[in-house]
PDB file of N, CA and C in Angstrom:
ATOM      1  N   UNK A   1     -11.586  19.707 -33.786  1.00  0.00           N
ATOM      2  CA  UNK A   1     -12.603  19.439 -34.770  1.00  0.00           C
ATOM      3  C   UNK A   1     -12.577  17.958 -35.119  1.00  0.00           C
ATOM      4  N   UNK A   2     -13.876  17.398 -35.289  1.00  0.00           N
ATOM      5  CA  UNK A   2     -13.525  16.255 -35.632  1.00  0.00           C
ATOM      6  C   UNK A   2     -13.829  15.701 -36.644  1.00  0.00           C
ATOM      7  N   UNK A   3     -13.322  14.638 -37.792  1.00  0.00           N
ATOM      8  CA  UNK A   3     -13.712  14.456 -39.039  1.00  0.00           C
ATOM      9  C   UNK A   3     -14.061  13.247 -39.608  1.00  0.00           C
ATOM     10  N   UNK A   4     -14.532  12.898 -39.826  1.00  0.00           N
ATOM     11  CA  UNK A   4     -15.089  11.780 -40.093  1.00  0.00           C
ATOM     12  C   UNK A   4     -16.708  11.090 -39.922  1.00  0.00           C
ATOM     13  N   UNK A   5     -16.653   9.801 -40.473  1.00  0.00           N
ATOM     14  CA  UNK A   5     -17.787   8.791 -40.278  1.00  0.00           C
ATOM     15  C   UNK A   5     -17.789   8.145 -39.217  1.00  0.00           C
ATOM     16  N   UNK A   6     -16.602   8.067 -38.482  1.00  0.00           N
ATOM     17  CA  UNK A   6     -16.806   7.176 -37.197  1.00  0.00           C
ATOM     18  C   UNK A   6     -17.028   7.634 -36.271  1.00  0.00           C
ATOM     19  N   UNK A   7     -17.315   8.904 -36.398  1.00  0.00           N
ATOM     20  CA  UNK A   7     -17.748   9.804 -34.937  1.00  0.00           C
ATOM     21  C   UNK A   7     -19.164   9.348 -35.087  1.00  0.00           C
ATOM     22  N   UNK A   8     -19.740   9.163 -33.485  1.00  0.00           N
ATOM     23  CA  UNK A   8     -21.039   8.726 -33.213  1.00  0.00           C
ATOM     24  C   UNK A   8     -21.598  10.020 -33.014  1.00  0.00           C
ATOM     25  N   UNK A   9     -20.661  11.013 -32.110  1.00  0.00           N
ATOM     26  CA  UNK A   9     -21.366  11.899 -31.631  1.00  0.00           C
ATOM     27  C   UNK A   9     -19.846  13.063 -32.069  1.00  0.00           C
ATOM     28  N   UNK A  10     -20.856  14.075 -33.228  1.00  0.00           N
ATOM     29  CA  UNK A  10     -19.753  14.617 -33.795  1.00  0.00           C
ATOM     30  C   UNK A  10     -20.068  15.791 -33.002  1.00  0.00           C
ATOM     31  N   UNK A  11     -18.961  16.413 -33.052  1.00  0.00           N
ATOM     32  CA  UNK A  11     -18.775  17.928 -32.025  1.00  0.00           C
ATOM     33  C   UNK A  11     -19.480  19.155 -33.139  1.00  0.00           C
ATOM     34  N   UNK A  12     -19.899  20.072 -32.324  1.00  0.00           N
ATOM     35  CA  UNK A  12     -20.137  20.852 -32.557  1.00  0.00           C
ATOM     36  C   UNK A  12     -19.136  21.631 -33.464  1.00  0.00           C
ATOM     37  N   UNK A  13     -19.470  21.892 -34.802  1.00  0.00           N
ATOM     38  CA  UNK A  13     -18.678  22.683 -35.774  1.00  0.00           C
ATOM     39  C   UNK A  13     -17.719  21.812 -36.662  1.00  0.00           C
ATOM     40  N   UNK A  14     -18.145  20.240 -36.467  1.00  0.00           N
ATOM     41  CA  UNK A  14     -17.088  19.525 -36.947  1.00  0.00           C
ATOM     42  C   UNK A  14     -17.692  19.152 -38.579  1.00  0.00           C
ATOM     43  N   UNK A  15     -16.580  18.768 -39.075  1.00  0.00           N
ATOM     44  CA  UNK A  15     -17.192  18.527 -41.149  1.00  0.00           C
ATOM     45  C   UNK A  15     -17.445  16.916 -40.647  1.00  0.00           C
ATOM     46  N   UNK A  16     -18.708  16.443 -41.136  1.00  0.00           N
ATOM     47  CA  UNK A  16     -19.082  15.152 -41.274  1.00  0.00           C
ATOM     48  C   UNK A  16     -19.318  14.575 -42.743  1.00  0.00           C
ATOM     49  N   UNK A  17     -18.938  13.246 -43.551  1.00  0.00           N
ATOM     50  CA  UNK A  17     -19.522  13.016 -44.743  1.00  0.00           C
ATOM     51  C   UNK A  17     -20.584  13.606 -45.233  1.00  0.00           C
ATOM     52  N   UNK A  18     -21.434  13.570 -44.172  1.00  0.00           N
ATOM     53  CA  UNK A  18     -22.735  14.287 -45.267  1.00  0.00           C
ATOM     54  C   UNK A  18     -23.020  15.696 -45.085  1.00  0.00           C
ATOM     55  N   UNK A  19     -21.957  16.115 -44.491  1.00  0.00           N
ATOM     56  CA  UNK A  19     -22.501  17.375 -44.337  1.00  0.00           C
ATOM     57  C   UNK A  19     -22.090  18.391 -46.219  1.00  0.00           C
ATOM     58  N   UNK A  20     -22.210  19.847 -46.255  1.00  0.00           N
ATOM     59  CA  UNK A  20     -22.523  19.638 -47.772  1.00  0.00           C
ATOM     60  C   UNK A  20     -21.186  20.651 -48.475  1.00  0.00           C
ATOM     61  N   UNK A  21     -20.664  20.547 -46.692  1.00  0.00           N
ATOM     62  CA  UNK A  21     -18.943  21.232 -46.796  1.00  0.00           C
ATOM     63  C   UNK A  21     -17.929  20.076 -47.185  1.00  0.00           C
ATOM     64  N   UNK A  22     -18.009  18.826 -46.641  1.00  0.00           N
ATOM     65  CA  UNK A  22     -16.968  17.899 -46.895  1.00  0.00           C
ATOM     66  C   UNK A  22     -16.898  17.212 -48.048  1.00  0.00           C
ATOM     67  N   UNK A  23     -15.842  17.665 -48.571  1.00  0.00           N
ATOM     68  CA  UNK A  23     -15.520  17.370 -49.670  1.00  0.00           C
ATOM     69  C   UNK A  23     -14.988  15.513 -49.929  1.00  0.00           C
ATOM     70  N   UNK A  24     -15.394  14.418 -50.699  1.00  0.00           N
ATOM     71  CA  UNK A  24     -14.977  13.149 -50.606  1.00  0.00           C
ATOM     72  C   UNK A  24     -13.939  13.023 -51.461  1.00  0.00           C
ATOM     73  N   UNK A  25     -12.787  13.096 -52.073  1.00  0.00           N
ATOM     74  CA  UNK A  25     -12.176  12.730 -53.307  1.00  0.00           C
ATOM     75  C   UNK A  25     -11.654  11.288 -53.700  1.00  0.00           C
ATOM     76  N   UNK A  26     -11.997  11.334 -54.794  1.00  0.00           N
ATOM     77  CA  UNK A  26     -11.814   9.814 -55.429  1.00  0.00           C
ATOM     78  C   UNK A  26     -10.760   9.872 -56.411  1.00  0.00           C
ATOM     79  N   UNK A  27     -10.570   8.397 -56.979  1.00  0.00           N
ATOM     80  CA  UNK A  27     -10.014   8.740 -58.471  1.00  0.00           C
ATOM     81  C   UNK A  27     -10.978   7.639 -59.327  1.00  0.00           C
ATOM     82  N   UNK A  28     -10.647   8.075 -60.614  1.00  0.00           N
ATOM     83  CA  UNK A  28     -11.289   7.296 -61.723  1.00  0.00           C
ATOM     84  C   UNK A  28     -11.189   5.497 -60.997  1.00  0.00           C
ATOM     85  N   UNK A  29      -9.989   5.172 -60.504  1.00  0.00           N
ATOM     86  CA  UNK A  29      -9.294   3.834 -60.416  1.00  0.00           C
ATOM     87  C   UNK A  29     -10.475   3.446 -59.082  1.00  0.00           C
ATOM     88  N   UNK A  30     -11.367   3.703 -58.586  1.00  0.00           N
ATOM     89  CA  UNK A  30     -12.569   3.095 -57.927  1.00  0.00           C
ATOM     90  C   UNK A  30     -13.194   2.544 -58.549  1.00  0.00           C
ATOM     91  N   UNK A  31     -13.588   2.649 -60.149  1.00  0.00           N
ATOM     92  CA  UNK A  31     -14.309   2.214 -60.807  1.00  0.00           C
ATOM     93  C   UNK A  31     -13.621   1.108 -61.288  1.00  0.00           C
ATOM     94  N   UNK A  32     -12.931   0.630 -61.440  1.00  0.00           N
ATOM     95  CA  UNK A  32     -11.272  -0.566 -61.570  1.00  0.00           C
ATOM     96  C   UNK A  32     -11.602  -1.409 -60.371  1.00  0.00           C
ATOM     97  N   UNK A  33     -11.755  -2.110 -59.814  1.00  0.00           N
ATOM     98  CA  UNK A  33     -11.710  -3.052 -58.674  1.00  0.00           C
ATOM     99  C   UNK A  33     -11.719  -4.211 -59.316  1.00  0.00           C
ATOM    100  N   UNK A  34     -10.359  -4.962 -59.714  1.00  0.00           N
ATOM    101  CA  UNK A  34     -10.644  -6.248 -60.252  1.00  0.00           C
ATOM    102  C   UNK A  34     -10.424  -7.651 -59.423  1.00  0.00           C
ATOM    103  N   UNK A  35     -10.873  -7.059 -58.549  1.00  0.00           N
ATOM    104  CA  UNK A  35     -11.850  -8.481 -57.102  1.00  0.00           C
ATOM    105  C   UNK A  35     -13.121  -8.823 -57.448  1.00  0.00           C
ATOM    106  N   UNK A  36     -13.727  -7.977 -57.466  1.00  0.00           N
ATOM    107  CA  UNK A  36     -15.211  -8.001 -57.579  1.00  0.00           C
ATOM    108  C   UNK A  36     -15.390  -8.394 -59.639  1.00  0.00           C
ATOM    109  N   UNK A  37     -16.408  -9.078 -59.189  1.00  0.00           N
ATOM    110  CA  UNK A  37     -16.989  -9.477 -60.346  1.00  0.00           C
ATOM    111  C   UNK A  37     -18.451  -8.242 -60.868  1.00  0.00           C
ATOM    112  N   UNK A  38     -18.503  -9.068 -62.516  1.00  0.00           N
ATOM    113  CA  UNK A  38     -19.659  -7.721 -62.934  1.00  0.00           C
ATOM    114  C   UNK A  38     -20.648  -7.057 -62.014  1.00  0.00           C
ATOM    115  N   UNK A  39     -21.570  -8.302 -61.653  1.00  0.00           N
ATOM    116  CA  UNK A  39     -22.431  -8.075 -60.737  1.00  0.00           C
ATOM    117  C   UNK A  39     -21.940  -6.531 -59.434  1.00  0.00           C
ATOM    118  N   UNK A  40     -21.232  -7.365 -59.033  1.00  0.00           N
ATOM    119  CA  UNK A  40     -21.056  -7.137 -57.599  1.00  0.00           C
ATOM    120  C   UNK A  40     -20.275  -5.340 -57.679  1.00  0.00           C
ATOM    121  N   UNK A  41     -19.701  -5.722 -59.497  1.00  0.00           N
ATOM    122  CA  UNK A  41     -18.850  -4.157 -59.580  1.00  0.00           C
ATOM    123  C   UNK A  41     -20.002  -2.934 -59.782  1.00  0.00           C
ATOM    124  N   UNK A  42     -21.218  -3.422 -60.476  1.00  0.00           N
ATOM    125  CA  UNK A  42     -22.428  -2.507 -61.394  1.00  0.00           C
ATOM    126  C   UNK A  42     -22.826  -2.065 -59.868  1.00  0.00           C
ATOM    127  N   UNK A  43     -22.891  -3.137 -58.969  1.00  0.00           N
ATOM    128  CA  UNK A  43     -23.681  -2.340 -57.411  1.00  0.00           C
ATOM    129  C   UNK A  43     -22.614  -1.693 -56.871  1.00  0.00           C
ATOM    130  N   UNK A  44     -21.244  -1.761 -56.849  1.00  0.00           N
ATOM    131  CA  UNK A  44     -20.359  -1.009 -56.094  1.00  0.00           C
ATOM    132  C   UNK A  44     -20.072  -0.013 -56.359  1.00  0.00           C
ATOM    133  N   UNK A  45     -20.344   0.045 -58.089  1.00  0.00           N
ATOM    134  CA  UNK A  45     -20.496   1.589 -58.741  1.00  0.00           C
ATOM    135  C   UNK A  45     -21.178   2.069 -58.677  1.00  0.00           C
ATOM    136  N   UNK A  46     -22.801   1.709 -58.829  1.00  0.00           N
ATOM    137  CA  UNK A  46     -23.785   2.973 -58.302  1.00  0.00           C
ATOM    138  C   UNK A  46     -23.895   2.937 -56.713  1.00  0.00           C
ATOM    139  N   UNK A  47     -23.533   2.593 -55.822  1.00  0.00           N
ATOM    140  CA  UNK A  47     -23.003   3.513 -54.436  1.00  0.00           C
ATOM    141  C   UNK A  47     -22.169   3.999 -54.563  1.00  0.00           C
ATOM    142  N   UNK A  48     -21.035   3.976 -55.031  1.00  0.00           N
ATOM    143  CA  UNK A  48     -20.124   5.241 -55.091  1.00  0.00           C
ATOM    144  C   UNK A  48     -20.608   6.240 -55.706  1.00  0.00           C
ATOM    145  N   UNK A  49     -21.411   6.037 -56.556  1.00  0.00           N
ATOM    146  CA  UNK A  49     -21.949   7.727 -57.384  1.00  0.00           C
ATOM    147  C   UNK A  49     -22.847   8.059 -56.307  1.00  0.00           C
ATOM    148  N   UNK A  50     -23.578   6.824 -55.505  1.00  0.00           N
ATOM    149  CA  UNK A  50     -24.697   7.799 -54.796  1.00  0.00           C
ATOM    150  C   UNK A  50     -24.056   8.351 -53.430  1.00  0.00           C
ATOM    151  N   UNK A  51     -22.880   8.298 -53.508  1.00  0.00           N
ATOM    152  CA  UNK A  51     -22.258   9.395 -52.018  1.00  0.00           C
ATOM    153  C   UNK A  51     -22.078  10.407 -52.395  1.00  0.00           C
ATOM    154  N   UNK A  52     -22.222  11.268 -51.204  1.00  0.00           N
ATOM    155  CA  UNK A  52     -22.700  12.588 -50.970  1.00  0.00           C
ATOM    156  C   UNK A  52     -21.489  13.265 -51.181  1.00  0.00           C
ATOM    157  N   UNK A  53     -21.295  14.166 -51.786  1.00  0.00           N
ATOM    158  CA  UNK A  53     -20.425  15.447 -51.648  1.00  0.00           C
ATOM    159  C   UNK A  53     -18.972  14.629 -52.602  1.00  0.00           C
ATOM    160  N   UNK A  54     -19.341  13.659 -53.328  1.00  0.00           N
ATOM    161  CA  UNK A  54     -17.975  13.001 -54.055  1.00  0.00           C
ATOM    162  C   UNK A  54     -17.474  13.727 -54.959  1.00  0.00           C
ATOM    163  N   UNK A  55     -16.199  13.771 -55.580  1.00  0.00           N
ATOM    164  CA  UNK A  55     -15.779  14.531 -56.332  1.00  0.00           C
ATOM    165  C   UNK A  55     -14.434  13.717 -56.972  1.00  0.00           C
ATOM    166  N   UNK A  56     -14.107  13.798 -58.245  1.00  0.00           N
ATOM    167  CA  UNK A  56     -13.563  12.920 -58.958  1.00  0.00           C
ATOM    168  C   UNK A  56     -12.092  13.442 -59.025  1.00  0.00           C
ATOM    169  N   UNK A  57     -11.377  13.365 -59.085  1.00  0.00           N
ATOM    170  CA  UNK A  57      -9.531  14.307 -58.850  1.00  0.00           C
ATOM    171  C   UNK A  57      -8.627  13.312 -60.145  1.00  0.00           C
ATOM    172  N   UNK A  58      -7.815  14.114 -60.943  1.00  0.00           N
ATOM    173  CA  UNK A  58      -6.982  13.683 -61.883  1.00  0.00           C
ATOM    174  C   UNK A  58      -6.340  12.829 -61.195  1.00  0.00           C
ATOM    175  N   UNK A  59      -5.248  11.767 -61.999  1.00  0.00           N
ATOM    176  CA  UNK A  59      -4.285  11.538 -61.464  1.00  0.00           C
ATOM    177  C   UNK A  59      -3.107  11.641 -62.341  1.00  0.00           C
ATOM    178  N   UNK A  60      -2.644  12.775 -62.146  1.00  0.00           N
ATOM    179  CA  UNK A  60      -1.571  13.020 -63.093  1.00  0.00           C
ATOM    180  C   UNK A  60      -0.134  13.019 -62.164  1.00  0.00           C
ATOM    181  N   UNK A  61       0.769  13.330 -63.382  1.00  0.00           N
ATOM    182  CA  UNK A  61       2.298  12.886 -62.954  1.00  0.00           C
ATOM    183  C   UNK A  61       2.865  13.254 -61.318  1.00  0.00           C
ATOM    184  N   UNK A  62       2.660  14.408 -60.828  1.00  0.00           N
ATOM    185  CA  UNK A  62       3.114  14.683 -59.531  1.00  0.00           C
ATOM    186  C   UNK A  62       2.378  13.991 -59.020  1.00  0.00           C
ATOM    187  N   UNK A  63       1.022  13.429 -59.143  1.00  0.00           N
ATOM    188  CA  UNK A  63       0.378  12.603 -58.192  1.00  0.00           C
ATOM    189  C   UNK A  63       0.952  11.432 -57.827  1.00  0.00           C
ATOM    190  N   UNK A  64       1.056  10.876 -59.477  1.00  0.00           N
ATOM    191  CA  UNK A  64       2.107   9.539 -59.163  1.00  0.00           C
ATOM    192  C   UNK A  64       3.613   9.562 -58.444  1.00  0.00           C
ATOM    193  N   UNK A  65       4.081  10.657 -58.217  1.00  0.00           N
ATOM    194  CA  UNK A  65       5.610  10.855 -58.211  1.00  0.00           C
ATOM    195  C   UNK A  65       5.140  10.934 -57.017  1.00  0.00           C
ATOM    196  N   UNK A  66       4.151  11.762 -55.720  1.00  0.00           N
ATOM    197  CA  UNK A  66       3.727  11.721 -54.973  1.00  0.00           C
ATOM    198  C   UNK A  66       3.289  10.233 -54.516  1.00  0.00           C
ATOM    199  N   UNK A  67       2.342   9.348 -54.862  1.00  0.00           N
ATOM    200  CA  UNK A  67       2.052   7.963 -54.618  1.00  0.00           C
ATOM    201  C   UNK A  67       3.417   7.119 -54.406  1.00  0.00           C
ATOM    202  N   UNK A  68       4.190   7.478 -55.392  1.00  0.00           N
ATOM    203  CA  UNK A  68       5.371   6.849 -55.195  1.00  0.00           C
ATOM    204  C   UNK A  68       6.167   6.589 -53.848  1.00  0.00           C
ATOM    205  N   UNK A  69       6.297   7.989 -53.679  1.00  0.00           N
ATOM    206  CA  UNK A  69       6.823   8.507 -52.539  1.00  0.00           C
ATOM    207  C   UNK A  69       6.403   7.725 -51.286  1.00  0.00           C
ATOM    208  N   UNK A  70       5.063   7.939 -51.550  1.00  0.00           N
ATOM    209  CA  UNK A  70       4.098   7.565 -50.424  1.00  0.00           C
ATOM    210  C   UNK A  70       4.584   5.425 -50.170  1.00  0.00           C
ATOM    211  N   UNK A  71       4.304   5.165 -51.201  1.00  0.00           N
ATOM    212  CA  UNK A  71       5.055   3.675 -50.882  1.00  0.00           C
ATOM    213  C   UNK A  71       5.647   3.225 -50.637  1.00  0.00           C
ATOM    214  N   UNK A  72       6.762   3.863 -51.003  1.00  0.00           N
ATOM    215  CA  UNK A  72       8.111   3.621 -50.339  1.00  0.00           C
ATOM    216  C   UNK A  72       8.190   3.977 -49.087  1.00  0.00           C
ATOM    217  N   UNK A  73       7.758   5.423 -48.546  1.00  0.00           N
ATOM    218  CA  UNK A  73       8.068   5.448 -46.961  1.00  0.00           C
ATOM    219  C   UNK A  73       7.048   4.511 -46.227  1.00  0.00           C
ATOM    220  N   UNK A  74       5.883   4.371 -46.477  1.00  0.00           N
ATOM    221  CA  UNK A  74       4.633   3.653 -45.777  1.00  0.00           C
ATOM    222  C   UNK A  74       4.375   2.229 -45.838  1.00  0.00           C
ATOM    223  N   UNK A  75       4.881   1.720 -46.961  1.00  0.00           N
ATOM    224  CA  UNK A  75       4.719   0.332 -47.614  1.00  0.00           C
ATOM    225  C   UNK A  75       3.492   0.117 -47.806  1.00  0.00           C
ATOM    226  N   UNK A  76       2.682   1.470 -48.692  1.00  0.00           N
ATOM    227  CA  UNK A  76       1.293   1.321 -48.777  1.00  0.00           C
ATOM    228  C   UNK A  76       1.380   0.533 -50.355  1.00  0.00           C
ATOM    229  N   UNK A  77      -0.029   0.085 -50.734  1.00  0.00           N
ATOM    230  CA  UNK A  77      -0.652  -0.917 -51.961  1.00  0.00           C
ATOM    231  C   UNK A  77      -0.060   0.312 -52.953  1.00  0.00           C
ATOM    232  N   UNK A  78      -0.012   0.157 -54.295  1.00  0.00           N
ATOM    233  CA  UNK A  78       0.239   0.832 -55.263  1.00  0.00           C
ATOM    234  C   UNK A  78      -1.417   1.855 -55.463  1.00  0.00           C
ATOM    235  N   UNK A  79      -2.365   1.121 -55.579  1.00  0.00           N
ATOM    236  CA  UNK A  79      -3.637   1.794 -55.534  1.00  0.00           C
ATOM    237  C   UNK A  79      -3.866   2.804 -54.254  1.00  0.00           C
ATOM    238  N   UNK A  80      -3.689   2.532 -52.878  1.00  0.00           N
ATOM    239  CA  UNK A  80      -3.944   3.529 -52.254  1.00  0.00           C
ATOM    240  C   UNK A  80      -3.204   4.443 -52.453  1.00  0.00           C
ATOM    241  N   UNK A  81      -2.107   3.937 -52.639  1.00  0.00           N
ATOM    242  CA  UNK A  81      -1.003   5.189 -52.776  1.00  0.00           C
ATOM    243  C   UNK A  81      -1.515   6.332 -53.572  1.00  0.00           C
ATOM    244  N   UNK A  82      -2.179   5.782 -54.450  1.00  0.00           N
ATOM    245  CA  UNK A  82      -2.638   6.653 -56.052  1.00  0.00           C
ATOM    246  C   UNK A  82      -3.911   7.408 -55.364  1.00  0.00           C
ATOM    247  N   UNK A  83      -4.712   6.920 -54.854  1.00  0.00           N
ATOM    248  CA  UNK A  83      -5.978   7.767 -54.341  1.00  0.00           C
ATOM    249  C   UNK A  83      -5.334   8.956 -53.347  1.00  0.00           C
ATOM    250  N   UNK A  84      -4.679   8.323 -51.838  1.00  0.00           N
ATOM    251  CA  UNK A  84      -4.324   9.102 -51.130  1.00  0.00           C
ATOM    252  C   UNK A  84      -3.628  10.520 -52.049  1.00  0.00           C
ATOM    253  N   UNK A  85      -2.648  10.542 -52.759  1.00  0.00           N
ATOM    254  CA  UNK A  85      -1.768  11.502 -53.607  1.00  0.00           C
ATOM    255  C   UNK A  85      -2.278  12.230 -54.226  1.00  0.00           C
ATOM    256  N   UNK A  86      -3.459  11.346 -54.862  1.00  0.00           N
ATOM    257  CA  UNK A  86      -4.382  12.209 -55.930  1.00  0.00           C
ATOM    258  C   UNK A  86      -5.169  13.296 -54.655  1.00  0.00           C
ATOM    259  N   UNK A  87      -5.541  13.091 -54.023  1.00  0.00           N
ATOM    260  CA  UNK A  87      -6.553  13.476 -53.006  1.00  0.00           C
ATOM    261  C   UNK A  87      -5.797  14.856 -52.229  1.00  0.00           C
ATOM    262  N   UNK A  88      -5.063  14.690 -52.183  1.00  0.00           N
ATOM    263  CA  UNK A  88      -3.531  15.481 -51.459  1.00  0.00           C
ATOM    264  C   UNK A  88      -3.033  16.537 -52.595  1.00  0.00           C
ATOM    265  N   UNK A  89      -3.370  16.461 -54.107  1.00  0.00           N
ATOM    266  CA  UNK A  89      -2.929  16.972 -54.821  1.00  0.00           C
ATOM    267  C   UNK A  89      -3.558  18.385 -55.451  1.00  0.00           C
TER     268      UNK A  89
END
């Protein structure tokens, strides 16, 4: 099966972003990006609301204890860590 956006040519029976089975999970901390300035954050936030099938996920304590985890073995950012965990949770 295959999953994702980068399939050009998705297989038969596979979950794609838009399809209205695949689920996207986020956390609140998308709306946090402190790179981007006002401007650039007000447009980065209404595309994230306008994707399809998004869905918003806590991030509570096992998540973090989970993220944690996740950094230390991976040497991932503190933020992905937190989405991936939350997402997983």
């Amino acid at each position: 099966m295959v999953v994702g956006a980068g399939s050009k040519h998705p297989q038969r029976g596979s979950l794609a972003p838009d399809s209205p089975h695949f689920p996207v999970p986020t956390t609140k901390l998308s709306f946090a990006s402190p790179s981007l300035g006002r401007e650039d954050g007000v447009n980065q936030g209404k595309k994230l609301l306008g994707f399809p099938n998004l869905e918003f996920v806590d991030v509570d304590k096992r998540a973090l204890g989970s993220a944690q985890n996740l950094q230390d073995r991976y040497k991932l950012a503190p933020r992905d860590s937190i989405h991936i965990a939350s997402a997983m949770t």
